[in-house]
Structures are given as C-alpha cells and as structure tokens.
C-alpha atoms as a PDB file:
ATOM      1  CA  UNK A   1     -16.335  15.440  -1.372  1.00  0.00           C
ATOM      2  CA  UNK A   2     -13.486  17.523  -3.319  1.00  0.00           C
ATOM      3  CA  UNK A   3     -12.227  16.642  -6.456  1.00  0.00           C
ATOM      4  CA  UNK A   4      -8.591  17.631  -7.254  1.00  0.00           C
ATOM      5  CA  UNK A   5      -6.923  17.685 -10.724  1.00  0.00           C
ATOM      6  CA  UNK A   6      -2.951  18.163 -11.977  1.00  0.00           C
ATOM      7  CA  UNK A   7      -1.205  17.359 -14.903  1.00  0.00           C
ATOM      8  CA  UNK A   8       2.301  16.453 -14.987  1.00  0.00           C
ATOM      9  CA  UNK A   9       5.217  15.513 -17.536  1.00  0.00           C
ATOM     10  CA  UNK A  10       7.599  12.668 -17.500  1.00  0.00           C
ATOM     11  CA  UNK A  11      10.114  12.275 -19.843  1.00  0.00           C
ATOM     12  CA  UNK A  12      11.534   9.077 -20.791  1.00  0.00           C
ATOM     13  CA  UNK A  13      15.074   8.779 -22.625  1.00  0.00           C
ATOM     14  CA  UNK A  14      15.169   5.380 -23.650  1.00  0.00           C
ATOM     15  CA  UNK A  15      12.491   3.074 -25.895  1.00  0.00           C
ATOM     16  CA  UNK A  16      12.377   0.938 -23.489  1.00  0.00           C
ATOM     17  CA  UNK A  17      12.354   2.334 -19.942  1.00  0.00           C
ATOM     18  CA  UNK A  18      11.306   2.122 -16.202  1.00  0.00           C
ATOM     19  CA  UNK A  19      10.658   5.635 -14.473  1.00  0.00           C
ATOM     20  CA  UNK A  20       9.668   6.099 -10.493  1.00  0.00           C
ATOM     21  CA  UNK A  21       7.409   8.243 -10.519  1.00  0.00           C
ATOM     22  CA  UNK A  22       6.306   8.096  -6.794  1.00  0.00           C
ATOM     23  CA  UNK A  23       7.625  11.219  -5.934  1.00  0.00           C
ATOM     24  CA  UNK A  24       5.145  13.500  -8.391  1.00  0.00           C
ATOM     25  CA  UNK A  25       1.771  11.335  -6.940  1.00  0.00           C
ATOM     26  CA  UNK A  26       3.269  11.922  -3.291  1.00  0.00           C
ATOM     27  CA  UNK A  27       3.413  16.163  -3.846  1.00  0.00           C
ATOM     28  CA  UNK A  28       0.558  16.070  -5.307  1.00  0.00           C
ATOM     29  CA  UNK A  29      -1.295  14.594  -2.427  1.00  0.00           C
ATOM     30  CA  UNK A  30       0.178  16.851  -0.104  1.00  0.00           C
ATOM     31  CA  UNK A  31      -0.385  19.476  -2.498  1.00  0.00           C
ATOM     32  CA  UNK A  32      -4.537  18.482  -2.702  1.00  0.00           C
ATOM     33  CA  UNK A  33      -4.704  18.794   0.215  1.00  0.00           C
ATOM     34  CA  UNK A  34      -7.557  15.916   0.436  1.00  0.00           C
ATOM     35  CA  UNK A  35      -6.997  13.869   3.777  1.00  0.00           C
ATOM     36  CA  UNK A  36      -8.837  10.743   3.134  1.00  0.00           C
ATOM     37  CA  UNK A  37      -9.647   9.195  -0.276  1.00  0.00           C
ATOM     38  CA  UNK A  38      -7.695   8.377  -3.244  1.00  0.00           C
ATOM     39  CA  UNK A  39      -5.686   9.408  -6.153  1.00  0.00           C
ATOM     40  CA  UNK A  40      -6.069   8.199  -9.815  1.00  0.00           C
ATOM     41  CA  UNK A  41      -2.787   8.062 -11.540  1.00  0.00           C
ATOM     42  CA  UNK A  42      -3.597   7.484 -15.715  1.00  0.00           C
ATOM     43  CA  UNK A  43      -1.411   7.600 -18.731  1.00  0.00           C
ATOM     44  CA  UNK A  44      -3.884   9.083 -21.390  1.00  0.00           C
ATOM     45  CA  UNK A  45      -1.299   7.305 -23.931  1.00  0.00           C
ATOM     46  CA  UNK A  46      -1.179   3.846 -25.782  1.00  0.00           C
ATOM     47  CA  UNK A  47       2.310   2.865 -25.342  1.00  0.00           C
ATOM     48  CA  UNK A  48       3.121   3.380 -21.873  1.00  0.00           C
ATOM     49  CA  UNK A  49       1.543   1.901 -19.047  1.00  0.00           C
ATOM     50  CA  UNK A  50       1.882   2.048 -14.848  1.00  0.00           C
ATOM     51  CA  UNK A  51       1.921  -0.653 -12.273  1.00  0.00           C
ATOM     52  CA  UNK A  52       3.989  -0.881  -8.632  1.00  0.00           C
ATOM     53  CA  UNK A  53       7.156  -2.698  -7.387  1.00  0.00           C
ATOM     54  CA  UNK A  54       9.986  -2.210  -5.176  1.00  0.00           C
ATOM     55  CA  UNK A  55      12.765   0.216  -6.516  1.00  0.00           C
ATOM     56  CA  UNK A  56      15.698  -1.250  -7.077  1.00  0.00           C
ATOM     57  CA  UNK A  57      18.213  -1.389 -10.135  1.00  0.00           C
ATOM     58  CA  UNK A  58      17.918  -5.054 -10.552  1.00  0.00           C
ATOM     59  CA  UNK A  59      14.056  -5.393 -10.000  1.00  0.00           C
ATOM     60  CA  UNK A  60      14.200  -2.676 -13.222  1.00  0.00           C
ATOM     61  CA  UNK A  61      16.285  -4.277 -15.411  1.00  0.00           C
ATOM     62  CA  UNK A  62      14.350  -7.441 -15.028  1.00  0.00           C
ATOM     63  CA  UNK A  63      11.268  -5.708 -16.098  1.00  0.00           C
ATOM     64  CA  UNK A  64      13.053  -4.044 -19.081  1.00  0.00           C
ATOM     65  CA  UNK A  65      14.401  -7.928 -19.644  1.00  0.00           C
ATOM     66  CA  UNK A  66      10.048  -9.427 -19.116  1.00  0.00           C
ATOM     67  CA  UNK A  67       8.960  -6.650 -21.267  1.00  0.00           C
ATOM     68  CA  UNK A  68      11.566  -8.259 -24.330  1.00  0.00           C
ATOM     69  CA  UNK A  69      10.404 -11.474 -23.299  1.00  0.00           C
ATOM     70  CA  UNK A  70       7.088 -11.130 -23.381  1.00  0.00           C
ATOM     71  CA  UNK A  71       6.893  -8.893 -26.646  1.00  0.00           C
ATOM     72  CA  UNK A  72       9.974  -8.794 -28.558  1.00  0.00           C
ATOM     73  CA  UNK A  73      10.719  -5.399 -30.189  1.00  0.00           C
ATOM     74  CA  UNK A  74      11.700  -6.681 -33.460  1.00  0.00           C
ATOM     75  CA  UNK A  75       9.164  -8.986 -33.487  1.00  0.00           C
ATOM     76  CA  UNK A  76       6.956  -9.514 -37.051  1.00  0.00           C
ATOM     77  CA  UNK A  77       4.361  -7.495 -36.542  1.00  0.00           C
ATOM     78  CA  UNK A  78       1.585  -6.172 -38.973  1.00  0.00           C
ATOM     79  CA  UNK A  79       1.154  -2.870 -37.449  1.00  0.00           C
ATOM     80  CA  UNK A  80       4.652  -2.157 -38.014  1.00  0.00           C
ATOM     81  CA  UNK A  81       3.831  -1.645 -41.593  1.00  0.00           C
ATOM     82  CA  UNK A  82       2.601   1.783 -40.944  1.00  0.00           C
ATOM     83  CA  UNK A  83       4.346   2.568 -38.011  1.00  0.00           C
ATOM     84  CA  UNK A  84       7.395   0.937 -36.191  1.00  0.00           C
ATOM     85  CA  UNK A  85       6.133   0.554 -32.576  1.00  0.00           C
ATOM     86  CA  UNK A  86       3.618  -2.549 -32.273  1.00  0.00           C
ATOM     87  CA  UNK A  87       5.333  -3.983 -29.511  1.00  0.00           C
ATOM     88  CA  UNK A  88       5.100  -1.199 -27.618  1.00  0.00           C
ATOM     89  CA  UNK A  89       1.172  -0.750 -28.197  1.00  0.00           C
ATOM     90  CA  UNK A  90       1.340  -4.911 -27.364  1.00  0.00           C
ATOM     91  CA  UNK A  91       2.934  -4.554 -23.689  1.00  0.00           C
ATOM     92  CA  UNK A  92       0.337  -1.929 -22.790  1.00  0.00           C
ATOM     93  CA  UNK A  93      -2.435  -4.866 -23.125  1.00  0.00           C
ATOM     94  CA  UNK A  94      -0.604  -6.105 -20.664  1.00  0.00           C
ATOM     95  CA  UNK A  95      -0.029  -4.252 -18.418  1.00  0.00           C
ATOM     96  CA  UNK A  96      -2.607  -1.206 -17.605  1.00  0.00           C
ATOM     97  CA  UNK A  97      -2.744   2.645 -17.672  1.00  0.00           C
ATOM     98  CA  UNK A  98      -4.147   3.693 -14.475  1.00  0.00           C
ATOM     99  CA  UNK A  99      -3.268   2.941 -10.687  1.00  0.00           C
ATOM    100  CA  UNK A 100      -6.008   4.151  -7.863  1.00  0.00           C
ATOM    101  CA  UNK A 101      -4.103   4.232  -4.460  1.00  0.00           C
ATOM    102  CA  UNK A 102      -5.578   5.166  -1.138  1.00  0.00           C
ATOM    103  CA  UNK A 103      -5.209   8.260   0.572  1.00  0.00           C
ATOM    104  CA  UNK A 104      -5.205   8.452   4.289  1.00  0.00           C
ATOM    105  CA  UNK A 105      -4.634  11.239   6.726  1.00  0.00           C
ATOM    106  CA  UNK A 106      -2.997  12.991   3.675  1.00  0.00           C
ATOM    107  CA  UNK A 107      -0.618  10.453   2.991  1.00  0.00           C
ATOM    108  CA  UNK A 108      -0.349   7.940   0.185  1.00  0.00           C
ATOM    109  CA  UNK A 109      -1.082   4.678   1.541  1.00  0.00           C
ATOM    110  CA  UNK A 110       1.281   1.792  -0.385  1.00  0.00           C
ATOM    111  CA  UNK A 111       3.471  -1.192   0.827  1.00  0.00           C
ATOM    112  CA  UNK A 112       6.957  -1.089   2.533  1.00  0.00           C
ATOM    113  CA  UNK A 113       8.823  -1.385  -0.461  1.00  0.00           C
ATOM    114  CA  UNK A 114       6.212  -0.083  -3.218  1.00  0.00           C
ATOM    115  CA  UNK A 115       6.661   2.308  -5.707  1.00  0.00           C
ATOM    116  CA  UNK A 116       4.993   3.644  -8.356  1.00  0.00           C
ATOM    117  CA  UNK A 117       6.398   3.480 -12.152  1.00  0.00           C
ATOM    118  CA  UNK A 118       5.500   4.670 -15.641  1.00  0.00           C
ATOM    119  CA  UNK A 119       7.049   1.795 -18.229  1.00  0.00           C
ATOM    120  CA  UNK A 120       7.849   3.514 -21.262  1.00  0.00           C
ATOM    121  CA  UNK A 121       7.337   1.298 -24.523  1.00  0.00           C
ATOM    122  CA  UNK A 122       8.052   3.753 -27.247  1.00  0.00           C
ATOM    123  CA  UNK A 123      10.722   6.425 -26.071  1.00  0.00           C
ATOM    124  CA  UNK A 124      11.965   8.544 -25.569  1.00  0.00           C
ATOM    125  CA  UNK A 125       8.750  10.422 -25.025  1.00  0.00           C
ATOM    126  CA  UNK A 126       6.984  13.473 -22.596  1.00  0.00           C
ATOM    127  CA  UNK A 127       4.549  11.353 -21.515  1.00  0.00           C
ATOM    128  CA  UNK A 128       1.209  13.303 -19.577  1.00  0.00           C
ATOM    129  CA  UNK A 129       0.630  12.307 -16.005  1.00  0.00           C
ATOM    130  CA  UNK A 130      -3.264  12.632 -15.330  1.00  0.00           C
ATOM    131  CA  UNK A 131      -3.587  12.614 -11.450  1.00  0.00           C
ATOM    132  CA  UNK A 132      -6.616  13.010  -9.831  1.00  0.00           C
ATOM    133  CA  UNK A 133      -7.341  13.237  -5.914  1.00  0.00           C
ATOM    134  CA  UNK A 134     -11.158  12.486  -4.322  1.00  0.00           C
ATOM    135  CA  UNK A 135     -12.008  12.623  -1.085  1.00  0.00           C
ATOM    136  CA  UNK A 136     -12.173  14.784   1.986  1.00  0.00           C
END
C-alpha cells in the first residue's frame, strides 16, 4: 500500500463563500498515481468546512442563504468578544472538515452530479488543502 501526500491553497474572496474544489482532488489523483483506494480531503482550519453537492449557481446561493439561516453572522455571540467570527467557528460544527472518496482505476469515484466544495465561513482567506491518497 502507497501513501501519497499534497498540499494545496484555496483562496476565498468573500466571508461567506462556496468554492468547487473538485478539480484540485481530481489532479491530484491522477497525479498519485494510486489506482485503487481513496483520497482524504481535510481542512486543517476551524472556520471552513467541506461536504458535496451538485454545482450549480442556485444550489450555491442556497447554501450561502442555509448557512445565514442556520447561524446568523451578526448573531449575539460570546466569542465575539475577543474575536468577531463565532458564527463562522458555529457552521463548522455543522458541517465537517474532511471528505474520504473512493478511488478506482485511478479515477475519483462520486455521483453524476457531485462535486466537491470548501464553504468558507470567515473570508476571505488561503485556506490549506490537506489531500491524502492510499491505496495501490
């Protein structure tokens, strides 16, 4: 079993954003070169998180609109007392950090219309992209 490693940067331009990010966990499983296995995407941050969808404008701006709904950013929050971003570290309980997707025959195994996105809570940031391939 190999064990590939690559970090990459994404950089968000609004607070609040949605970002496909497909495209950098596809090249890097070509660019493994593992055939069969899977790839760990992770966020090694506290206010952005991951999760997969279909890509398309209104499908985002919903999200942008749940992510208001369910954590308002002006809400009264205590952590806001030191620093002005408690919503954002809120919405990652939510939603999570990592994604594991197969690998098979070198290609990224996901649904029809799937995606994968990095929600920004806090930008605009560079946010690191921890990807890691195991397998064969």
């Amino acid at each position: 079993m190999r064990v590939v490693t690559k970090e990459v940067t994404v950089q968000s331009r609004k607070r609040r954003e949605v970002i496909n990010v497909t495209s950098h966990v596809e090249e890097f499983v070509r660019e493994s070169g593992i055939k069969n296995g899977m790839v760990l995407v992770f966020l090694p941050h506290a206010t952005s998180a991951l999760f997969a969808n279909e890509d398309e404008p209104r499908v985002r701006r919903d999200y942008e609109n749940l992510f208001e709904r369910l954590v308002p950013a002006d809400g009264n929050y205590f952590h806001n007392e030191i620093d002005n971003n408690a919503d954002a570290h809120l919405l990652t309980t939510i939603f999570k950090q990592f994604y594991v997707l197969p690998i098979v025959n070198g290609e990224l195994i996901r649904g029809t219309w799937q995606e994968v996105f990095l929600a920004e809570f806090d930008g605009p940031r560079n946010r690191r992209m921890v990807l890691v391939a195991i397998g064969e």
